[in-house]
C-alpha atoms as a PDB file:
ATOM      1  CA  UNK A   1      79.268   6.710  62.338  1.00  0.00           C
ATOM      2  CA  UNK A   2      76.316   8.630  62.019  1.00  0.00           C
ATOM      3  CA  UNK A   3      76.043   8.215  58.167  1.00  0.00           C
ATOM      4  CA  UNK A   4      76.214   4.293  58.993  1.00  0.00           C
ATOM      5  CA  UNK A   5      73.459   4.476  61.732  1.00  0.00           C
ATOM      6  CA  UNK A   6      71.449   5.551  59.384  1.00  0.00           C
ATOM      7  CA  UNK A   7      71.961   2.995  57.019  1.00  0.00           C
ATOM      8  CA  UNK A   8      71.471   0.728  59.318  1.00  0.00           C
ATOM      9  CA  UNK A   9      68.110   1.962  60.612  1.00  0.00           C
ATOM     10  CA  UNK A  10      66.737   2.439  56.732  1.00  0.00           C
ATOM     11  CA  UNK A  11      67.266  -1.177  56.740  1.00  0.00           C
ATOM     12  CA  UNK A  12      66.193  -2.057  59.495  1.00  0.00           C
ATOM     13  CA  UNK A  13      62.703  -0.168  58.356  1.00  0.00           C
ATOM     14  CA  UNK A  14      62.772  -1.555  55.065  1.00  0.00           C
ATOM     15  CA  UNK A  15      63.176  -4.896  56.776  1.00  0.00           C
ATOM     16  CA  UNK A  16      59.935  -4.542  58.956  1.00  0.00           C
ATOM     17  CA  UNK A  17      58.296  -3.113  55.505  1.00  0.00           C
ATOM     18  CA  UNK A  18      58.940  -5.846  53.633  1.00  0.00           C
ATOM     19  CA  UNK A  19      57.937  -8.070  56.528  1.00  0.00           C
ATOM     20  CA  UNK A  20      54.447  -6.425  57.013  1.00  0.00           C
ATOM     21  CA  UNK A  21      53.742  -6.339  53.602  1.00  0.00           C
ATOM     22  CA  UNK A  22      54.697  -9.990  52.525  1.00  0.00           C
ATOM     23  CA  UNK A  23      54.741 -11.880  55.382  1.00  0.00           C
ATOM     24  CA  UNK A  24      57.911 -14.027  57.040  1.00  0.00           C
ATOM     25  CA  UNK A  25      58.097 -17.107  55.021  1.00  0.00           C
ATOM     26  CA  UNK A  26      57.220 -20.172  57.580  1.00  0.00           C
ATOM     27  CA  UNK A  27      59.569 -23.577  56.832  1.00  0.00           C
ATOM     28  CA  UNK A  28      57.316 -25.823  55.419  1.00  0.00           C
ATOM     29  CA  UNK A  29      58.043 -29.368  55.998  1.00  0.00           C
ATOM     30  CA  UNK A  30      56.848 -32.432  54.533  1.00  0.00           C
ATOM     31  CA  UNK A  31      57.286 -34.332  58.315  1.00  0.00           C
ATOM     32  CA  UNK A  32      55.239 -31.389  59.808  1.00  0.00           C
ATOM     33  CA  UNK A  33      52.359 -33.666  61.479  1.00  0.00           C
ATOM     34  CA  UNK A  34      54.383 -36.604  61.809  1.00  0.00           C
ATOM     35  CA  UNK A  35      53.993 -36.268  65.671  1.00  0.00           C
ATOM     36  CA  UNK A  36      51.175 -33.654  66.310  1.00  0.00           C
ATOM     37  CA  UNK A  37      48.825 -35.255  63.799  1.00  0.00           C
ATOM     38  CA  UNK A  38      49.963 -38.617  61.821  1.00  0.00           C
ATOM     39  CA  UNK A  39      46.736 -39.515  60.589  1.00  0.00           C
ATOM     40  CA  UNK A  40      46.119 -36.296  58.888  1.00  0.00           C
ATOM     41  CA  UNK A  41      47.288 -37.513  55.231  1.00  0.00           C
ATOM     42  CA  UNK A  42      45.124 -40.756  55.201  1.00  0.00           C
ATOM     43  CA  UNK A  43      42.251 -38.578  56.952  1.00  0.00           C
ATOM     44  CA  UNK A  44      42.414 -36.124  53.846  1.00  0.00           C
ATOM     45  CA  UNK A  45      42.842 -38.462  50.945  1.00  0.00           C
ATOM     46  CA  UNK A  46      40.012 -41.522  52.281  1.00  0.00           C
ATOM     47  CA  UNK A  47      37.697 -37.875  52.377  1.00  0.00           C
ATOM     48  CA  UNK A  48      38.626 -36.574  49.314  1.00  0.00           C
ATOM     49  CA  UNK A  49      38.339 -40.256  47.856  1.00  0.00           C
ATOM     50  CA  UNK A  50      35.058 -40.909  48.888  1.00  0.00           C
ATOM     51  CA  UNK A  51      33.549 -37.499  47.450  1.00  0.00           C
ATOM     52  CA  UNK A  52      35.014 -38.212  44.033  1.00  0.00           C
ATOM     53  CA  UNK A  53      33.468 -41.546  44.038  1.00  0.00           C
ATOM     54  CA  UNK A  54      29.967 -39.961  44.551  1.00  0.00           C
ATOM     55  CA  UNK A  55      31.122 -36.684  42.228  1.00  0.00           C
ATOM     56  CA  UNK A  56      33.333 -37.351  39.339  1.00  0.00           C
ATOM     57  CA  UNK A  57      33.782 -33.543  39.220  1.00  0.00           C
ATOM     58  CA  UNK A  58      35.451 -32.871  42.637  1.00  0.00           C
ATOM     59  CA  UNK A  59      39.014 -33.743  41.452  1.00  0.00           C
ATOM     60  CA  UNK A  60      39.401 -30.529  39.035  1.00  0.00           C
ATOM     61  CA  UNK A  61      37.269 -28.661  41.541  1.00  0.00           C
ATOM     62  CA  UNK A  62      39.407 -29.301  44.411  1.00  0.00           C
ATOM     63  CA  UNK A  63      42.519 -28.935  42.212  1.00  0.00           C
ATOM     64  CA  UNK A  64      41.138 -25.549  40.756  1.00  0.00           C
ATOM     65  CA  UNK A  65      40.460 -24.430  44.333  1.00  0.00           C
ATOM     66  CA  UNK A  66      44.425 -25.232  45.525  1.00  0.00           C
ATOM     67  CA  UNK A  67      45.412 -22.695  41.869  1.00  0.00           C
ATOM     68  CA  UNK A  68      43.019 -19.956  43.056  1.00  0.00           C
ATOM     69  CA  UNK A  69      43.566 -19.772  46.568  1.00  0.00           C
ATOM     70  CA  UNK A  70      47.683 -19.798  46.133  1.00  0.00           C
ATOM     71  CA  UNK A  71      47.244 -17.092  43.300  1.00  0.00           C
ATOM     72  CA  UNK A  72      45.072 -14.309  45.193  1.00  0.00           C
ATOM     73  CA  UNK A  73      46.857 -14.071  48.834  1.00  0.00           C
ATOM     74  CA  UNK A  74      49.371 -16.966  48.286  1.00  0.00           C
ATOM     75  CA  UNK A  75      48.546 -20.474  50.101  1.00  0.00           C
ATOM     76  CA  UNK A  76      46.252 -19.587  52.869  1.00  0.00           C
ATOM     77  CA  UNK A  77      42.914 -20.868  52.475  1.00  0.00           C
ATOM     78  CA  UNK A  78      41.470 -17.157  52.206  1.00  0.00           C
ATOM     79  CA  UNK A  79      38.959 -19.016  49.385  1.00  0.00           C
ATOM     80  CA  UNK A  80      37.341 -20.751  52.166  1.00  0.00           C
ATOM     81  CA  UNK A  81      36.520 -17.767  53.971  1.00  0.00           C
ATOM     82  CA  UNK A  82      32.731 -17.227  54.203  1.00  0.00           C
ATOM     83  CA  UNK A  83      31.237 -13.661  52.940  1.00  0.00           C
ATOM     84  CA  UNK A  84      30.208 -11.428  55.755  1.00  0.00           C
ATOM     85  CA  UNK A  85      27.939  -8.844  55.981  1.00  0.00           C
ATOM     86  CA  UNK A  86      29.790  -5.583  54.655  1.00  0.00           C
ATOM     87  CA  UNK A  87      32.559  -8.227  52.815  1.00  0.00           C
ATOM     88  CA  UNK A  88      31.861 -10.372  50.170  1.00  0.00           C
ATOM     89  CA  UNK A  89      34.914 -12.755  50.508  1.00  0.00           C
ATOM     90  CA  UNK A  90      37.181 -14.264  47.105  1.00  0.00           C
ATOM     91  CA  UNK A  91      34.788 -17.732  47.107  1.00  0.00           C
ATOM     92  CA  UNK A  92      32.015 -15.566  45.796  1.00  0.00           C
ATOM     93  CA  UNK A  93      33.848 -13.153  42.987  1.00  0.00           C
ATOM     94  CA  UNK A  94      33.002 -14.910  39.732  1.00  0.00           C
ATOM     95  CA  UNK A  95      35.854 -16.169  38.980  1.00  0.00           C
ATOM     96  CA  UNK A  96      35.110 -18.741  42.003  1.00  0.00           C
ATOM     97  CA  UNK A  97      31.487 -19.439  41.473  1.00  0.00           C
ATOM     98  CA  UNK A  98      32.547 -22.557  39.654  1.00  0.00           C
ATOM     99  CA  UNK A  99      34.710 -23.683  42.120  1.00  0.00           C
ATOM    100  CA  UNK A 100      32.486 -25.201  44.446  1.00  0.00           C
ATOM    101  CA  UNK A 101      33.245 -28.529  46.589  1.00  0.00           C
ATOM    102  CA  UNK A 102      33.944 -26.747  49.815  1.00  0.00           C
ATOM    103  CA  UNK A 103      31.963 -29.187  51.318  1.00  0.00           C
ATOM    104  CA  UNK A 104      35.039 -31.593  50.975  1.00  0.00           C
ATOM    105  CA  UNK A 105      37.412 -29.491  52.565  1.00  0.00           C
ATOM    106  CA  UNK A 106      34.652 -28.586  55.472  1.00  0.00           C
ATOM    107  CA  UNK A 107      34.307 -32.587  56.060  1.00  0.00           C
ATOM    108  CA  UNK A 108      37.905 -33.448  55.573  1.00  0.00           C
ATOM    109  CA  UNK A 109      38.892 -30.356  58.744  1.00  0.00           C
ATOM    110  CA  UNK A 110      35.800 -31.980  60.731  1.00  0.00           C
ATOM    111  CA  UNK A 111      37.195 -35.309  60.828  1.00  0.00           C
ATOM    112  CA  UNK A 112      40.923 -33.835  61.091  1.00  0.00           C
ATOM    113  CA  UNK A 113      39.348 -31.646  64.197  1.00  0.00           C
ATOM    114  CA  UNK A 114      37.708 -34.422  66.081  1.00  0.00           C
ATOM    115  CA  UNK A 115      41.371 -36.623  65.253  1.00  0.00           C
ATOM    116  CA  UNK A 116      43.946 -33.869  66.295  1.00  0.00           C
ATOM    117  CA  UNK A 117      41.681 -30.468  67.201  1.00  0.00           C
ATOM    118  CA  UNK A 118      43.340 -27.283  66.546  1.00  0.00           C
ATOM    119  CA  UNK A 119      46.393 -28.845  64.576  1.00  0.00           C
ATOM    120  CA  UNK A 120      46.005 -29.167  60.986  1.00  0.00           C
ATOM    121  CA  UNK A 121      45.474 -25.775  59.110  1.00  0.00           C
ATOM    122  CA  UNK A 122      42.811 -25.372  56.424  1.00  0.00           C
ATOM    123  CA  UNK A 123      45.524 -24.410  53.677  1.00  0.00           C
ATOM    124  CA  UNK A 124      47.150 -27.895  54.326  1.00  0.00           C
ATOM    125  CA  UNK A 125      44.005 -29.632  53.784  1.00  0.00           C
ATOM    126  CA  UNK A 126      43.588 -27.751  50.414  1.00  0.00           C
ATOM    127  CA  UNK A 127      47.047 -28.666  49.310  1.00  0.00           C
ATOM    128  CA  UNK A 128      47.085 -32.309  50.216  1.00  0.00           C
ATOM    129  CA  UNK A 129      43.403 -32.586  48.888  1.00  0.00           C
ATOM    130  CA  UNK A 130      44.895 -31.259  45.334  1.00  0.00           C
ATOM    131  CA  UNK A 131      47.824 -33.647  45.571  1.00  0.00           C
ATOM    132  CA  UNK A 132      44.880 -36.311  46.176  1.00  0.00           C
ATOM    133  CA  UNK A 133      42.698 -35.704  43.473  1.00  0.00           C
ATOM    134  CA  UNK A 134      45.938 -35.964  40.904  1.00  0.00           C
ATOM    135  CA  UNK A 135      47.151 -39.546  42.197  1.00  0.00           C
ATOM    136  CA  UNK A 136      44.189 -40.756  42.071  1.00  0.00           C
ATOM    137  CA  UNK A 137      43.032 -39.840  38.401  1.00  0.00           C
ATOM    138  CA  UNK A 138      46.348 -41.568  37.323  1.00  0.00           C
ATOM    139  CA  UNK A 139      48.616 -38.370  37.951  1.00  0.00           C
ATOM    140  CA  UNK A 140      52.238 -38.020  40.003  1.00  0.00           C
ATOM    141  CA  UNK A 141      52.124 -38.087  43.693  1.00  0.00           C
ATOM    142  CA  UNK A 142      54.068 -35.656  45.322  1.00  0.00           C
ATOM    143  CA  UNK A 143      55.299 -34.650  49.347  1.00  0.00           C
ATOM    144  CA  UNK A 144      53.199 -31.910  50.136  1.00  0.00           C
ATOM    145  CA  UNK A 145      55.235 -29.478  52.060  1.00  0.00           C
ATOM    146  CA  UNK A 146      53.129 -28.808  55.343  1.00  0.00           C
ATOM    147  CA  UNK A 147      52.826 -25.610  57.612  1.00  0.00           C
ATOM    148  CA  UNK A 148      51.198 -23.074  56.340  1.00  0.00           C
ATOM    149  CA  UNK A 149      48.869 -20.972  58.589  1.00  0.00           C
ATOM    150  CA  UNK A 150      45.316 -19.758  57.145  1.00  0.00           C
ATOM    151  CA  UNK A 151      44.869 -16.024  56.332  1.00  0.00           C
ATOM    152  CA  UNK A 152      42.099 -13.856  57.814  1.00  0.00           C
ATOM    153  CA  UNK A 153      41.132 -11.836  54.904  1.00  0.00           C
ATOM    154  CA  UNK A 154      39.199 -12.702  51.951  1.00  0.00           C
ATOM    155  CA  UNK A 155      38.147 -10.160  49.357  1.00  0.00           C
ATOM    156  CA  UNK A 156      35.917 -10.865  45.832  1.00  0.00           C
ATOM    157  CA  UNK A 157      37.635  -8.199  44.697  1.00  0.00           C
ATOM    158  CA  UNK A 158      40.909  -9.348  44.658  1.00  0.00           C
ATOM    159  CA  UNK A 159      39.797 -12.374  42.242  1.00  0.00           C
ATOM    160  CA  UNK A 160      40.661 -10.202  39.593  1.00  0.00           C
ATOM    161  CA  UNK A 161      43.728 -10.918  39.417  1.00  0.00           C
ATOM    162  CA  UNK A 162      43.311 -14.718  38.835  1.00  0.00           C
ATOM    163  CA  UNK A 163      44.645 -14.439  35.073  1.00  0.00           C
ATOM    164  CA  UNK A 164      41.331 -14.787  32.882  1.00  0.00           C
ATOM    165  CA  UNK A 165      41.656 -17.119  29.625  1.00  0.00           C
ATOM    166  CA  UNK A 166      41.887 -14.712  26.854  1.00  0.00           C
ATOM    167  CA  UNK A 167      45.456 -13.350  28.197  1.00  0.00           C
ATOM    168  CA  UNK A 168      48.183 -12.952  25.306  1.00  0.00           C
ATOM    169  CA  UNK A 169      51.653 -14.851  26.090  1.00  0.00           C
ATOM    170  CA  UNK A 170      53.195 -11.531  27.417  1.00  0.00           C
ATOM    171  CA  UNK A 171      50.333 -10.971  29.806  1.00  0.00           C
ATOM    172  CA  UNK A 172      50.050 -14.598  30.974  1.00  0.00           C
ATOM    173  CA  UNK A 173      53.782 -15.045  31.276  1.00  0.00           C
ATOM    174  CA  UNK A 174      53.701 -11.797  33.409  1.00  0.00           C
ATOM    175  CA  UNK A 175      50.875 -13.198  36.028  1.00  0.00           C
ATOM    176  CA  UNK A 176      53.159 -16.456  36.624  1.00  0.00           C
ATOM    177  CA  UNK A 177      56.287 -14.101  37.401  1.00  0.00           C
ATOM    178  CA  UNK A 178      54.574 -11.947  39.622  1.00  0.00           C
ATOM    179  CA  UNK A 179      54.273 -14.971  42.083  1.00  0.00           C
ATOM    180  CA  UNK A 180      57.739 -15.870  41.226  1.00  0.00           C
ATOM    181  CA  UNK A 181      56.963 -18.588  39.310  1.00  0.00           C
ATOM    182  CA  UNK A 182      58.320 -19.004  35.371  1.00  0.00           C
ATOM    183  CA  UNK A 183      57.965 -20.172  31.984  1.00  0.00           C
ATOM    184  CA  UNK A 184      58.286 -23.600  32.969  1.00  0.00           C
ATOM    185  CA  UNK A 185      55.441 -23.200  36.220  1.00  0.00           C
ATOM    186  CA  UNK A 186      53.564 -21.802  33.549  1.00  0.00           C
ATOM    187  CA  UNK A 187      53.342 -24.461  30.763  1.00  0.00           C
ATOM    188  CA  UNK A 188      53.565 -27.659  33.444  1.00  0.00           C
ATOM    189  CA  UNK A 189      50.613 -26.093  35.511  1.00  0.00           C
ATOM    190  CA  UNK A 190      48.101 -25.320  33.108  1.00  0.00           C
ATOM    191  CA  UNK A 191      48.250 -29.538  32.134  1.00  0.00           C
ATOM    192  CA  UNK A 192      46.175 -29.512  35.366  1.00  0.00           C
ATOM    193  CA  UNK A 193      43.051 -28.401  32.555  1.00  0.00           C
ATOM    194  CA  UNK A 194      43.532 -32.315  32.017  1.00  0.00           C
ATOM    195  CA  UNK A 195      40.643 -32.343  34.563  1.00  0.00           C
ATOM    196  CA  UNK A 196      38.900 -29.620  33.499  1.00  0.00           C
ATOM    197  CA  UNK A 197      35.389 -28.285  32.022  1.00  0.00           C
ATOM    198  CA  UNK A 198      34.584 -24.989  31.036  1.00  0.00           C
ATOM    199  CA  UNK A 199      31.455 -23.429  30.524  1.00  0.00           C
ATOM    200  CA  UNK A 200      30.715 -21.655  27.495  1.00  0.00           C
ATOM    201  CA  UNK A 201      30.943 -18.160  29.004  1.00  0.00           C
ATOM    202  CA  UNK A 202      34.585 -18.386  28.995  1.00  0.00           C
ATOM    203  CA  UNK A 203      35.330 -18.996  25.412  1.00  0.00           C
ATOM    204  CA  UNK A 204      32.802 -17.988  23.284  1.00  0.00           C
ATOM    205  CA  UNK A 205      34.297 -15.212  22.272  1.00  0.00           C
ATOM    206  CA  UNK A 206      36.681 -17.354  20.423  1.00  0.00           C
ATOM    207  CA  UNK A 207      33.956 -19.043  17.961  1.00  0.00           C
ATOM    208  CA  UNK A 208      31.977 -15.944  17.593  1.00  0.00           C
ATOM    209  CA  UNK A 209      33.472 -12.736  18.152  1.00  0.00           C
ATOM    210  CA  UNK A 210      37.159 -13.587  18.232  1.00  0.00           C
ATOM    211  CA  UNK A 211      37.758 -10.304  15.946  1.00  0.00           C
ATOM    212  CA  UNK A 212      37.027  -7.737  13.739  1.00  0.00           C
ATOM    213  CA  UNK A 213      38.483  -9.827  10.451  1.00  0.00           C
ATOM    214  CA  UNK A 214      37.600 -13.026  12.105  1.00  0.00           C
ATOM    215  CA  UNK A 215      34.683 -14.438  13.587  1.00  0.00           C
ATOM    216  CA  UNK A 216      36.279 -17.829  14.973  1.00  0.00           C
ATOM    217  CA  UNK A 217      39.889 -18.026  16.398  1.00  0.00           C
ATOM    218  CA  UNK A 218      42.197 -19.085  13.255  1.00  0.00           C
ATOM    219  CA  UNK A 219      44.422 -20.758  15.212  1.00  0.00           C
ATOM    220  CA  UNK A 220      41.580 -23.319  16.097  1.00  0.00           C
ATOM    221  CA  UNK A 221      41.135 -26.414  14.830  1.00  0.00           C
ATOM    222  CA  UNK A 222      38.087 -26.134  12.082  1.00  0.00           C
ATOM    223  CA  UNK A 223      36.154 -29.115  13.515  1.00  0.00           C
ATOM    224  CA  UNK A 224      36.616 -28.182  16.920  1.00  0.00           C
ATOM    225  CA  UNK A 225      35.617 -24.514  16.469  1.00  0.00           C
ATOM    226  CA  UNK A 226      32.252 -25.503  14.480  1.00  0.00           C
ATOM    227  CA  UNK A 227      31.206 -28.140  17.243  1.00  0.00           C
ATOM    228  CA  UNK A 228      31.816 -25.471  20.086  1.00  0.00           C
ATOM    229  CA  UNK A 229      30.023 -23.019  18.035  1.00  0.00           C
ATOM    230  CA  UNK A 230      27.007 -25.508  17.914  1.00  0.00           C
ATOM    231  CA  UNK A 231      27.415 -26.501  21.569  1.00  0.00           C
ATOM    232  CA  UNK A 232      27.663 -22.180  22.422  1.00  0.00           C
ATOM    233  CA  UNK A 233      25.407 -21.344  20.008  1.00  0.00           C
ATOM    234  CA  UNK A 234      23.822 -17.570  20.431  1.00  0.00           C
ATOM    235  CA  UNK A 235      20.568 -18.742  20.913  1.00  0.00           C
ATOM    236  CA  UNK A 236      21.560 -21.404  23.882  1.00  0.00           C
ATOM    237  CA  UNK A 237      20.681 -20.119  27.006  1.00  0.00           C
ATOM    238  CA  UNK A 238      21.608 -23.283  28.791  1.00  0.00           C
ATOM    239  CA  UNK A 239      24.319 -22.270  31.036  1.00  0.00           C
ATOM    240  CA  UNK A 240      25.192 -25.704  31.941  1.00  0.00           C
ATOM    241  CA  UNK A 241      26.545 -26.247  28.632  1.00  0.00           C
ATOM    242  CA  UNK A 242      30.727 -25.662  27.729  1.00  0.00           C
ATOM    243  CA  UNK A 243      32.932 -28.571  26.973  1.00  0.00           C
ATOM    244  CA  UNK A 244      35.458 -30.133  28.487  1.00  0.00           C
ATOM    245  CA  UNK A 245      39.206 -29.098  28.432  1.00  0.00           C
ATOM    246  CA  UNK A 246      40.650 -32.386  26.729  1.00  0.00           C
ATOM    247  CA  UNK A 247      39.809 -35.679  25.365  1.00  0.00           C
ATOM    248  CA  UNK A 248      40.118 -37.181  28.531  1.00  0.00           C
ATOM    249  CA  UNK A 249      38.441 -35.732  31.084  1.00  0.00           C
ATOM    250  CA  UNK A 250      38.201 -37.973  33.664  1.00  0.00           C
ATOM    251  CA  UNK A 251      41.676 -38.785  33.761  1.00  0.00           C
ATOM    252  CA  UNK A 252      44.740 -36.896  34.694  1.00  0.00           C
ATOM    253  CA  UNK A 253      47.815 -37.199  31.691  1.00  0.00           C
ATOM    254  CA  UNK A 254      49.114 -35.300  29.077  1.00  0.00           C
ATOM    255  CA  UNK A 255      46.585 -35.179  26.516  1.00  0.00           C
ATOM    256  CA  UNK A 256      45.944 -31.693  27.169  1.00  0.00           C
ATOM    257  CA  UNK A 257      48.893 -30.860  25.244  1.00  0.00           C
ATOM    258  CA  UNK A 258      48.565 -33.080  22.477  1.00  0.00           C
ATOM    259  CA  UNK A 259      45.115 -31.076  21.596  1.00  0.00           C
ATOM    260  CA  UNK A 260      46.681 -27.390  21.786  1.00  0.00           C
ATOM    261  CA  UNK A 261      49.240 -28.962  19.234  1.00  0.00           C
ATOM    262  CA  UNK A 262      46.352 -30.096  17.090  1.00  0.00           C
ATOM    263  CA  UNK A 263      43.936 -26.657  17.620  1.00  0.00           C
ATOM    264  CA  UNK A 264      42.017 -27.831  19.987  1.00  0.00           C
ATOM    265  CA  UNK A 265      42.761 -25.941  23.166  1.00  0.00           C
ATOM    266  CA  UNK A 266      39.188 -24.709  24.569  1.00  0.00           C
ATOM    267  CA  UNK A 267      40.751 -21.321  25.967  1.00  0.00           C
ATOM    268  CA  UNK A 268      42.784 -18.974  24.657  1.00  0.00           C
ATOM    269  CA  UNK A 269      45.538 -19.078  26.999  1.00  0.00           C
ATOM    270  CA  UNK A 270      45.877 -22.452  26.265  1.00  0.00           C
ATOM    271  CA  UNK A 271      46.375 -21.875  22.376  1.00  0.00           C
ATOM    272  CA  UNK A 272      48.976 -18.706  22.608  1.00  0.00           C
ATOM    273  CA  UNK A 273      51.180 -20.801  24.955  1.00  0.00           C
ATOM    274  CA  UNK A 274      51.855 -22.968  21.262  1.00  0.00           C
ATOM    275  CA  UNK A 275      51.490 -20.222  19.515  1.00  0.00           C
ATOM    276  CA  UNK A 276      54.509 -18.881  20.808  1.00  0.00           C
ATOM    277  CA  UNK A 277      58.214 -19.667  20.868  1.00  0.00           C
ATOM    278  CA  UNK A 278      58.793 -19.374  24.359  1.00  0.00           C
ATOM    279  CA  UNK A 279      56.151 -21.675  25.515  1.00  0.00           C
ATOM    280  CA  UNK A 280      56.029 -24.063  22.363  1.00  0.00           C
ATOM    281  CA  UNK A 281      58.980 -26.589  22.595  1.00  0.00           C
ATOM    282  CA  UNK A 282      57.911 -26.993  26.364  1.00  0.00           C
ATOM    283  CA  UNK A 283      54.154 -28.008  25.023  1.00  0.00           C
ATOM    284  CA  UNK A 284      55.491 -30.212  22.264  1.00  0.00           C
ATOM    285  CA  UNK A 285      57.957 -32.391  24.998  1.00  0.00           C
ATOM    286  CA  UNK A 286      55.344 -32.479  27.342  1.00  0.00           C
ATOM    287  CA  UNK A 287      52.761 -34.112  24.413  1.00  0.00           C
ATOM    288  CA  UNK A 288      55.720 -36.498  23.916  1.00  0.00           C
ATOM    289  CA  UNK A 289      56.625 -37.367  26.917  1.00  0.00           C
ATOM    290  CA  UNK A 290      54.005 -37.573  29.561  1.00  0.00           C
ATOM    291  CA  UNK A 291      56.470 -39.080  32.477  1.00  0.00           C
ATOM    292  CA  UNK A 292      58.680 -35.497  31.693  1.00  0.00           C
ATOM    293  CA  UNK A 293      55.518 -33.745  32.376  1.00  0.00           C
ATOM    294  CA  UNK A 294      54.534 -35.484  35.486  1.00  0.00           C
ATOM    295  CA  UNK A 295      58.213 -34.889  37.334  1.00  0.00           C
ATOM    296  CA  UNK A 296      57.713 -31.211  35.540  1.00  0.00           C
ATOM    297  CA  UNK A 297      53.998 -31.096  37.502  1.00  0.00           C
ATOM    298  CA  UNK A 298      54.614 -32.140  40.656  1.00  0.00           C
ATOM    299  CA  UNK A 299      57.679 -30.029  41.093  1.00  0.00           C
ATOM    300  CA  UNK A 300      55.778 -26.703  40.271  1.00  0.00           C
ATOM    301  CA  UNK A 301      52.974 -27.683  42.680  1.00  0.00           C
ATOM    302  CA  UNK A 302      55.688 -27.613  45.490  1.00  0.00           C
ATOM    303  CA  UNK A 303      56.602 -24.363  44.351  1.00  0.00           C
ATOM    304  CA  UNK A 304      53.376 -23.135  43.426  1.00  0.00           C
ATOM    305  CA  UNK A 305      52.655 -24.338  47.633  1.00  0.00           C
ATOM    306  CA  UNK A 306      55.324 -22.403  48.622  1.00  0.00           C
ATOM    307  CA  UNK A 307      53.739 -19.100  46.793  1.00  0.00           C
ATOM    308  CA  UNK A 308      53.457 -16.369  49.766  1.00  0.00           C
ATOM    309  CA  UNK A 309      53.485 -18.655  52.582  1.00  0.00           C
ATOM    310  CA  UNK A 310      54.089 -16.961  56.333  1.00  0.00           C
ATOM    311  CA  UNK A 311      53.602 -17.461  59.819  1.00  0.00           C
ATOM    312  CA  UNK A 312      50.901 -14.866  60.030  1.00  0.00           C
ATOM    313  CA  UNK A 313      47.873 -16.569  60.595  1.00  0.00           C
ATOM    314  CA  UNK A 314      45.778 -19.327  62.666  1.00  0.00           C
ATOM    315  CA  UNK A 315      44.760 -22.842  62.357  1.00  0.00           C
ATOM    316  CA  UNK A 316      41.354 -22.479  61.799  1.00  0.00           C
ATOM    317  CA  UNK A 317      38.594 -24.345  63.502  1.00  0.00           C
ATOM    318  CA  UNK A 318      36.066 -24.270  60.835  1.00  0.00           C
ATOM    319  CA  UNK A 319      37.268 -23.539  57.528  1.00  0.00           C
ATOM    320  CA  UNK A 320      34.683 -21.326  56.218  1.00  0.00           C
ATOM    321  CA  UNK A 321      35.460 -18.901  59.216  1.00  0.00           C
ATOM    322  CA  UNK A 322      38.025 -17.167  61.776  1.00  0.00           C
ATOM    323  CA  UNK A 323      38.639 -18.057  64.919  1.00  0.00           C
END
């Protein structure tokens, strides 16, 4: 008996562990403001329309800012978090400086606060503002899940573990597992660079220093790699200038994997996903079929949402600090 009491305690312990460590995972539920706040959607997507309208750049800004937020502390709006003296929070590691468009969110919670105060949480309004910005470039629509609380810590530091775009397959496969999500997450999710633009910085490496036998990536597309080189020259100190992550930038569909087929991914994450059998077939019937991708899209945003969600947390007043 005493043996088994022990046993029993140990879990018990391990229980609490696991608990503090991870947080209880809320129920998320697509109905979850039906009654508390029902004009919440339409509140967030006539914001989030009007924005776009004045800046064609807030759709992949708004849907990069739903990726890095769920990736650092799962979905709890820790990237809105303001730095404070003595903490310099996530939104201002580099990783985030491009990010920008916070102003959206902060507009979208003032309206929401003034509609239904002290109901809607700020990492809601980040993941129906990403489901948004897809619809309305010509991309899936989705039912967001709803319930998350917002997180009260925020650290630069822990940006780097947002995976960086010169990962090999292993490492980048590895990134999407340890938030439980797979091969499949991995390939559908990174078609959101359908909206995307990348300064130079982030690939230049690939058209001038990819290695010591080769100076350009040779898995890149020769025309491609001599227009970015021209574009990223050495001696262009604009840092405005990069390119943009497919042929159609302004408009969310599969084209993103039709150029990594034909050498023209901008990162190298992008190009080792074809260059590698795991990855490959699930690039080349996404290219193919862009209606497989969408389903394939939307369902790994709802599980991308769902990435350490708990009950530990507020509903913040003001986004860009805590209560």
């Amino acid at each position: 008996m005493a043996a088994q009491n022990s046993k029993i305690i140990f879990f018990s312990a391990f229980i609490l562990l696991s608990v503090a460590v991870f947080g209880s995972q809320a129920a998320l539920d697509n109905h979850y403001y039906d009654q508390t706040c029902p004009q919440a959607e339409y509140i967030i997507s006539q914001t989030v329309l009007n924005a776009s309208i004045y800046d064609p750049k807030v759709p992949a800004r708004l849907l990069r800012m739903f990726f890095h937020d769920c990736f650092i502390r799962g979905c709890d709006a820790s990237i809105l978090l303001d730095s404070t003296p003595g903490n310099k929070a996530e939104k201002d590691g580099p990783p985030n400086i491009s990010v920008r468009a916070f102003y959206v969110i902060d507009d979208a919670k003032a309206k929401l606060e003034k509609a239904c105060p002290h109901t809607v949480s700020c990492a809601d309004v980040i993941a129906m503002a990403a489901r948004d910005v897809v619809t309305m470039t010509g991309g899936p629509y989705w039912k967001v899940l709803k319930g998350r609380k917002d997180g009260r810590l925020s650290k630069a530091s822990d940006t780097t573990n947002l995976p960086p775009p010169f990962l090999n397959a292993d490492q980048l496969i590895q990134t999407f597992a340890n938030r439980g999500l797979g091969i499949k997450e991995l390939v559908a999710l990174s078609g959101a660079h359908t909206l995307g633009f990348s300064h130079c910085a982030s690939f230049v490496a690939r058209v001038h220093n990819f290695s010591t036998i080769h100076e350009t990536d040779p898995s890149m597309n020769a025309e491609f790699a001599s227009m970015l080189k021209k574009k990223c020259s050495r001696s262009n100190n604009n840092g405005d200038a990069g390119q943009f992550l497919d042929s159609t930038a302004s408009r969310f569909d599969n084209d993103y994997y039709r150029q990594i087929i034909a050498g023209k991914g901008v990162f190298g994450t992008d190009q080792v996903m074809y260059n590698d059998q795991r990855t490959r077939s699930m690039i080349e019937a996404f290219a193919k079929d862009q209606n497989l991708f969408f389903r394939e899209f939307a369902a790994s945003m709802i599980k991308l949402g769902n990435v350490g969600v708990n009950e530990v947390g507020e509903v913040r007043l003001n986004c860009r600090r805590m209560n």
